[in-house]
Protein backbone atom coordinates (compact mmCIF):
# COMPACT_ATOMS: atom_id res chain seq x y z
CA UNK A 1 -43.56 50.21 -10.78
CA UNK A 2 -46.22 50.82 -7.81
CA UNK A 3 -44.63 51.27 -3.93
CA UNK A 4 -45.39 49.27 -1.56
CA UNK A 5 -49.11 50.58 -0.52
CA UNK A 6 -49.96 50.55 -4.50
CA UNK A 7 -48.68 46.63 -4.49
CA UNK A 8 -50.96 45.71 -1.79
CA UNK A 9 -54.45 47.45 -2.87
CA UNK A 10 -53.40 45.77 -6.48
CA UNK A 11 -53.22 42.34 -4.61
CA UNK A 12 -56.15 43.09 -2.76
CA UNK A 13 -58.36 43.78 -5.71
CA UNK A 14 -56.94 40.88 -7.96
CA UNK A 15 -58.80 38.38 -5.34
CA UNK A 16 -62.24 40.12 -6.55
CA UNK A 17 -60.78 39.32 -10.34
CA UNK A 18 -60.30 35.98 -9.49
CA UNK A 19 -63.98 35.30 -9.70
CA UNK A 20 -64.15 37.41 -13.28
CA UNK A 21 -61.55 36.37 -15.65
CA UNK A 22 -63.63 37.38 -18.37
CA UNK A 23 -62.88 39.19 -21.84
CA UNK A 24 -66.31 41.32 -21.08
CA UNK A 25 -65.04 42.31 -17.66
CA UNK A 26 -61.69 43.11 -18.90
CA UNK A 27 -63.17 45.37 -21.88
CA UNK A 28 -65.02 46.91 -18.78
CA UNK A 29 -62.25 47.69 -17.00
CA UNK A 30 -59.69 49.20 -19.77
CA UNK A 31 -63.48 51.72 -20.10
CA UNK A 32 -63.33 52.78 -16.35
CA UNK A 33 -59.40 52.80 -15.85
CA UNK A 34 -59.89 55.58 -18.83
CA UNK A 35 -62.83 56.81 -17.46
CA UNK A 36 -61.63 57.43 -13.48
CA UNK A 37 -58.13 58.92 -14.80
CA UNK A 38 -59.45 61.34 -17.02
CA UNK A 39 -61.73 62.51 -14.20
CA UNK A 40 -60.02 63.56 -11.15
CA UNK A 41 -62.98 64.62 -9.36
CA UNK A 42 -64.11 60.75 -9.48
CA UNK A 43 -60.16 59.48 -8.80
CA UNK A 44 -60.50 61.73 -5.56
CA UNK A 45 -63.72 60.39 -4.23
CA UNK A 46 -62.75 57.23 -5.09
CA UNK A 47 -58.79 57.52 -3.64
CA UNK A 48 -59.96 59.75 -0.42
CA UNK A 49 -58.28 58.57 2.54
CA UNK A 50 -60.37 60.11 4.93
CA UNK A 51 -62.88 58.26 3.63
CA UNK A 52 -63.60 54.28 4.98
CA UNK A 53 -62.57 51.58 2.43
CA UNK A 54 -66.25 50.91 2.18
CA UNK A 55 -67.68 54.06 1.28
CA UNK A 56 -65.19 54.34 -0.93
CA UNK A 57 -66.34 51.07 -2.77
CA UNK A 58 -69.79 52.02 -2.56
CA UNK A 59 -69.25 55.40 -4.43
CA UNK A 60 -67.49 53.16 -6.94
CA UNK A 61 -70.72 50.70 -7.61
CA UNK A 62 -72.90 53.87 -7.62
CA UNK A 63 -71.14 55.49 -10.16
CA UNK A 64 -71.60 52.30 -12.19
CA UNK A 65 -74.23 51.11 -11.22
CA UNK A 66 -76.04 50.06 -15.29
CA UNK A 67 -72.60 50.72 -16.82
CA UNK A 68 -70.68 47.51 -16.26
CA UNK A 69 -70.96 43.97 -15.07
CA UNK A 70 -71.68 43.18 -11.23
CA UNK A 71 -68.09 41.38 -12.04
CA UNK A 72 -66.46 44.51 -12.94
CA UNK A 73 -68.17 46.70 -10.52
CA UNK A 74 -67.13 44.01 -7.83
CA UNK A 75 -63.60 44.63 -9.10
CA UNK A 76 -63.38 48.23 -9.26
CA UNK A 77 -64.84 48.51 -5.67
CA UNK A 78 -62.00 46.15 -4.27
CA UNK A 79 -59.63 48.52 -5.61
CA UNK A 80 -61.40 51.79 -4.31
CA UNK A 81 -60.93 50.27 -1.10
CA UNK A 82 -57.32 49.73 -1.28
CA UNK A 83 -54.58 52.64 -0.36
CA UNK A 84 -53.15 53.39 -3.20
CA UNK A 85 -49.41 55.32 -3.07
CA UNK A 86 -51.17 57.71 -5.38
CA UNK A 87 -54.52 58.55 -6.89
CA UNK A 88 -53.01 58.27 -10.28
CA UNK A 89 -51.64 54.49 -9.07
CA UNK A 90 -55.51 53.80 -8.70
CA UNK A 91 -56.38 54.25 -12.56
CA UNK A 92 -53.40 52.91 -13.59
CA UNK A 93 -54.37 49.65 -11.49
CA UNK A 94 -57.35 49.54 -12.62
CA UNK A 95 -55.98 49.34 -15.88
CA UNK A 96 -53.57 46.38 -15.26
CA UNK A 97 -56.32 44.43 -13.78
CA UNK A 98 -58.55 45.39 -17.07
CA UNK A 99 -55.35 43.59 -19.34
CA UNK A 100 -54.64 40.42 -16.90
CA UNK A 101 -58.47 39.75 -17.24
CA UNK A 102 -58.29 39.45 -20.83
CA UNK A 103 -55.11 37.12 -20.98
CA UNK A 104 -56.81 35.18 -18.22
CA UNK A 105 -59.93 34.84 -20.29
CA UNK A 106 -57.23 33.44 -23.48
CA UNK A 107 -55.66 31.31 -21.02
CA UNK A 108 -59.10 29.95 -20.25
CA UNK A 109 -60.09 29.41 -23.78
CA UNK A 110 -56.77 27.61 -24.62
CA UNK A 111 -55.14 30.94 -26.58
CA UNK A 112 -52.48 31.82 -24.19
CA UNK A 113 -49.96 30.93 -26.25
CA UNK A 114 -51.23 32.24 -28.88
CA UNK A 115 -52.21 35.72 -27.47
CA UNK A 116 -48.05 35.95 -26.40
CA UNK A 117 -46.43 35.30 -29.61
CA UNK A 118 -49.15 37.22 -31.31
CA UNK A 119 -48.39 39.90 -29.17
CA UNK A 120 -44.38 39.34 -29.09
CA UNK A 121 -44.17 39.27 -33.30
CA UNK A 122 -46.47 42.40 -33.73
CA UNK A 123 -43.81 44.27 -31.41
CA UNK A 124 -40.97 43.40 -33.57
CA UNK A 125 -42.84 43.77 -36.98
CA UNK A 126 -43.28 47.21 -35.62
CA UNK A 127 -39.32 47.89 -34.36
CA UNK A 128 -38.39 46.71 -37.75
CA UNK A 129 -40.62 49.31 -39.51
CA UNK A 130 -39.45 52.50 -39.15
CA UNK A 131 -42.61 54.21 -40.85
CA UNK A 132 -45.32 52.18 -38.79
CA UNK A 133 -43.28 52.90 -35.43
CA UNK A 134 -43.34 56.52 -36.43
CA UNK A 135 -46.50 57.07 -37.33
CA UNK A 136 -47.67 54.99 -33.84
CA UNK A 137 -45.31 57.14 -32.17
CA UNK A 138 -46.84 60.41 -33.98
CA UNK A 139 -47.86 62.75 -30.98
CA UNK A 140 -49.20 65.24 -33.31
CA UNK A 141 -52.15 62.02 -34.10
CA UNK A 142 -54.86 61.90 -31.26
CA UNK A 143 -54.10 58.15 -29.27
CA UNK A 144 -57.44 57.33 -30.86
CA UNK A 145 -55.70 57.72 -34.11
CA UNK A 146 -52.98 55.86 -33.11
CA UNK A 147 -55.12 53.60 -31.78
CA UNK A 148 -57.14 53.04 -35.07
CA UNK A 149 -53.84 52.75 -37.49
CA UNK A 150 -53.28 49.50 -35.47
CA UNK A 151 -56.75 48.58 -35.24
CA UNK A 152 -56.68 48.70 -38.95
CA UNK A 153 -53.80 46.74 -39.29
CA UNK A 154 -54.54 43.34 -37.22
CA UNK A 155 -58.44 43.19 -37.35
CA UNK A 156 -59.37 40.24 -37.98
CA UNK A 157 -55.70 38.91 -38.33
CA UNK A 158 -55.00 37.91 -34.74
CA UNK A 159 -57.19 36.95 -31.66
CA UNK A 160 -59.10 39.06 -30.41
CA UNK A 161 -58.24 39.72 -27.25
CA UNK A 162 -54.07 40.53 -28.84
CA UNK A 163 -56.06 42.87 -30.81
CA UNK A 164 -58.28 44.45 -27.94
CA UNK A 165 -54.49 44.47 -26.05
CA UNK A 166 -52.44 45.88 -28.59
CA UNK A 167 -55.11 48.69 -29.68
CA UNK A 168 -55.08 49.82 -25.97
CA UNK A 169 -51.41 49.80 -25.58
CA UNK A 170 -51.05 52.00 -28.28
CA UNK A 171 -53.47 54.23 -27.45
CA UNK A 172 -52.90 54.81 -23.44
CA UNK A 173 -49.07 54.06 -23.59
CA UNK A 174 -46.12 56.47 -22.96
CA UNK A 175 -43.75 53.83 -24.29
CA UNK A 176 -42.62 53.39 -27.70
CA UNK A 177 -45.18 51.40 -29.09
CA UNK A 178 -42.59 48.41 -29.70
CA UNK A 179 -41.66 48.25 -26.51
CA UNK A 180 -45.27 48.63 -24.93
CA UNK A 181 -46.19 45.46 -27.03
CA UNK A 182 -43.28 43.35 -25.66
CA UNK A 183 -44.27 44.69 -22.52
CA UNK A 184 -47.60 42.97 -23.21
CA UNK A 185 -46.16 39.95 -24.34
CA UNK A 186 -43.94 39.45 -21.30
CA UNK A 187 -47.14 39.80 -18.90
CA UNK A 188 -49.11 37.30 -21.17
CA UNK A 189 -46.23 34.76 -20.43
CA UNK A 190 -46.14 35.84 -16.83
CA UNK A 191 -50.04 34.84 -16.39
CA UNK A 192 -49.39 31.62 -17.83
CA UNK A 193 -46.30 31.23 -15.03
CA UNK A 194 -43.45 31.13 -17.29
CA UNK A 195 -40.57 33.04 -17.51
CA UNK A 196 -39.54 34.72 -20.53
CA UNK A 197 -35.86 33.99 -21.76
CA UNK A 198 -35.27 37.47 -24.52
CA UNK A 199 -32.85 35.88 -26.63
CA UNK A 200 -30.80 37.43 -29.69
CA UNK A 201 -29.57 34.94 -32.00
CA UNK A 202 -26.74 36.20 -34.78
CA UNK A 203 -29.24 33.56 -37.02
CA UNK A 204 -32.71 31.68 -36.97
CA UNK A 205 -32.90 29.12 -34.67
CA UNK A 206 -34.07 25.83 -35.72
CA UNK A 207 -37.04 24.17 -33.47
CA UNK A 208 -34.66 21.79 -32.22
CA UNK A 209 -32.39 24.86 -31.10
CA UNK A 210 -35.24 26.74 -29.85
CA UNK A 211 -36.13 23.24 -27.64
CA UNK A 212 -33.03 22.50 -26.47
CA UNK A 213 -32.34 26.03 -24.99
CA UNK A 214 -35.54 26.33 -23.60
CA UNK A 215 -35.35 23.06 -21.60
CA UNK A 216 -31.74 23.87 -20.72
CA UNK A 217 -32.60 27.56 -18.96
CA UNK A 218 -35.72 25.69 -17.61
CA UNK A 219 -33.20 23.71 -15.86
CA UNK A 220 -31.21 26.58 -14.43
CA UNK A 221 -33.93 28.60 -13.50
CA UNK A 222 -36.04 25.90 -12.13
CA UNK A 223 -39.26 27.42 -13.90
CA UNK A 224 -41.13 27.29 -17.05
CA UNK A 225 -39.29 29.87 -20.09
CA UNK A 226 -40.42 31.15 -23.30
CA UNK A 227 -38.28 32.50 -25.68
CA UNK A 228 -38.97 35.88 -27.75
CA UNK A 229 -35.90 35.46 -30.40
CA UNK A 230 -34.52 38.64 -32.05
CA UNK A 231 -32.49 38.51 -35.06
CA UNK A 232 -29.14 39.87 -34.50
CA UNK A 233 -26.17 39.56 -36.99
CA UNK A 234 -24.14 41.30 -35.81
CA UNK A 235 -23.41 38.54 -32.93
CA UNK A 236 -21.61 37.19 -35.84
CA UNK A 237 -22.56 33.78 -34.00
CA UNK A 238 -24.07 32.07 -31.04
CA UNK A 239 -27.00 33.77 -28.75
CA UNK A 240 -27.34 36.82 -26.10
CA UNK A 241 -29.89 35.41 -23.55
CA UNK A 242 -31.65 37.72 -21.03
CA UNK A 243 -34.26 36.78 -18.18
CA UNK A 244 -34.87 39.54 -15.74
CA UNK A 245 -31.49 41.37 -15.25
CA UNK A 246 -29.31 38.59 -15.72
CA UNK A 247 -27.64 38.01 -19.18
CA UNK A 248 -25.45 34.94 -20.86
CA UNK A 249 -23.39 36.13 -22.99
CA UNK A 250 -22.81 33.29 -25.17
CA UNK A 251 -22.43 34.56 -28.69
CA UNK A 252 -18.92 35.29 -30.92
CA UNK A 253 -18.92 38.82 -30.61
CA UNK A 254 -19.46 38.71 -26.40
CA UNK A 255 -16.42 35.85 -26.66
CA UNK A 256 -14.19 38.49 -29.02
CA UNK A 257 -14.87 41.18 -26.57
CA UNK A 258 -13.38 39.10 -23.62
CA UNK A 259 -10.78 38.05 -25.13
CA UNK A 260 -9.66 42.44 -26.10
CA UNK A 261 -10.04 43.01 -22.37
CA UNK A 262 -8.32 40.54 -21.33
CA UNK A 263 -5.50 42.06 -23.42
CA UNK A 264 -5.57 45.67 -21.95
């Protein structure tokens, strides 16, 4: 989470995005977010508060000047003018801007949707296999070679831009890779404005099910939901839902655990 400062220079820079929601200029950006935080000479020039906002742009464009876009350049500069809470806040912004340009760019191509549950179901295929989890999570591999065992995997399997996202993620991420990807997947529904209802059913739920629920915490909420379902049996019935930090606890298991405290 970014303080306050961070929050503001992110906002500030996302207006320059606005005009770039392009796969290219996200590409560009997930290069230089890698590029300024593995050089800290650059993140100080470009994070120097001493310096004006402007300078600080221009030292951005000059450094890529022939290396990106004018789109991503333009971006990058808007965020070099910011003040950032930290210098490391800086990359790491860059970063996030690099990933919402990409879902923008699937949002614009009609493959929103697609790019979320692609994203959601790769996250649980790897939670529910232990070796592929480990071996992303393998700190003796390089991140490239993290990054390439997943690579490998969904090439040519998913759209591109999940498999540009989820290739990233598991190369730059400190998370467990499961958890980075449903990280993705909850910002993919978040750029489409919906909320997203995590939801643990004791068994599959029909489409009808899935419909119903959906337009019923749409109803509560007052905003757009879209459900990532987990499969969880040990509910022994009924569903867990979560949105944010508020959680219905609607299945057998929650109602059997009431029902013993109510007892003591």
């Amino acid at each position: 989470m970014y303080a306050a400062s961070s929050r503001e220079a992110l906002a500030q820079a996302r207006t320059a995005l606005d005009s770039a929601p392009k796969a290219d200029t996200g590409d560009q950006l997930l290069a230089v977010a890698r590029l300024v935080g593995g050089n800290r000479e650059l993140l100080g020039a470009l994070t120097e508060a001493a310096v004006p906002p402007a300078q600080r742009g221009d030292v951005a464009r000059a450094v890529l000047k022939g290396k990106v876009s004018s789109d991503a350049a333009d971006v990058v500069a808007a965020a070099a003018g910011g003040q950032w809470s930290t210098s490391s806040d800086l990359a790491s912004g860059i970063h996030d801007l690099g990933v919402e340009a990409l879902l923008r760019s699937a949002s614009a191509a009609g493959d929103a949707d697609t790019v979320e549950d692609e994203l959601f179901r790769l996250g649980r295929t790897v939670a529910n296999t232990p070796e592929l989890e480990q071996a992303l999570s393998d700190r003796a591999r390089s991140p490239q070679d993290r990054a390439g065992l997943i690579g490998k995997l969904i090439a040519g399997k998913v759209n591109p831009v999940t498999e540009r996202l989820a290739v990233d993620a598991i190369e730059r991420s400190e998370e467990k890779p499961a958890d980075a990807l449903a990280r993705l997947a909850d910002t993919a529904a978040g750029i489409g404005g919906r909320r997203v209802a995590h939801v643990r059913s004791a068994t599959e739920l029909s489409d009808a099910q899935r419909s119903k629920l959906a337009k019923d915490l749409e109803a509560d909420i007052g905003s757009p939901v879209t459900l990532h379902v987990d499969i969880d049996p040990e509910l022994l019935g009924g569903v867990v839902v979560r949105i944010g930090n508020e959680q219905i606890d609607g299945s057998v298991a929650g109602k059997f655990a009431a029902v013993r405290r109510g007892l003591r």
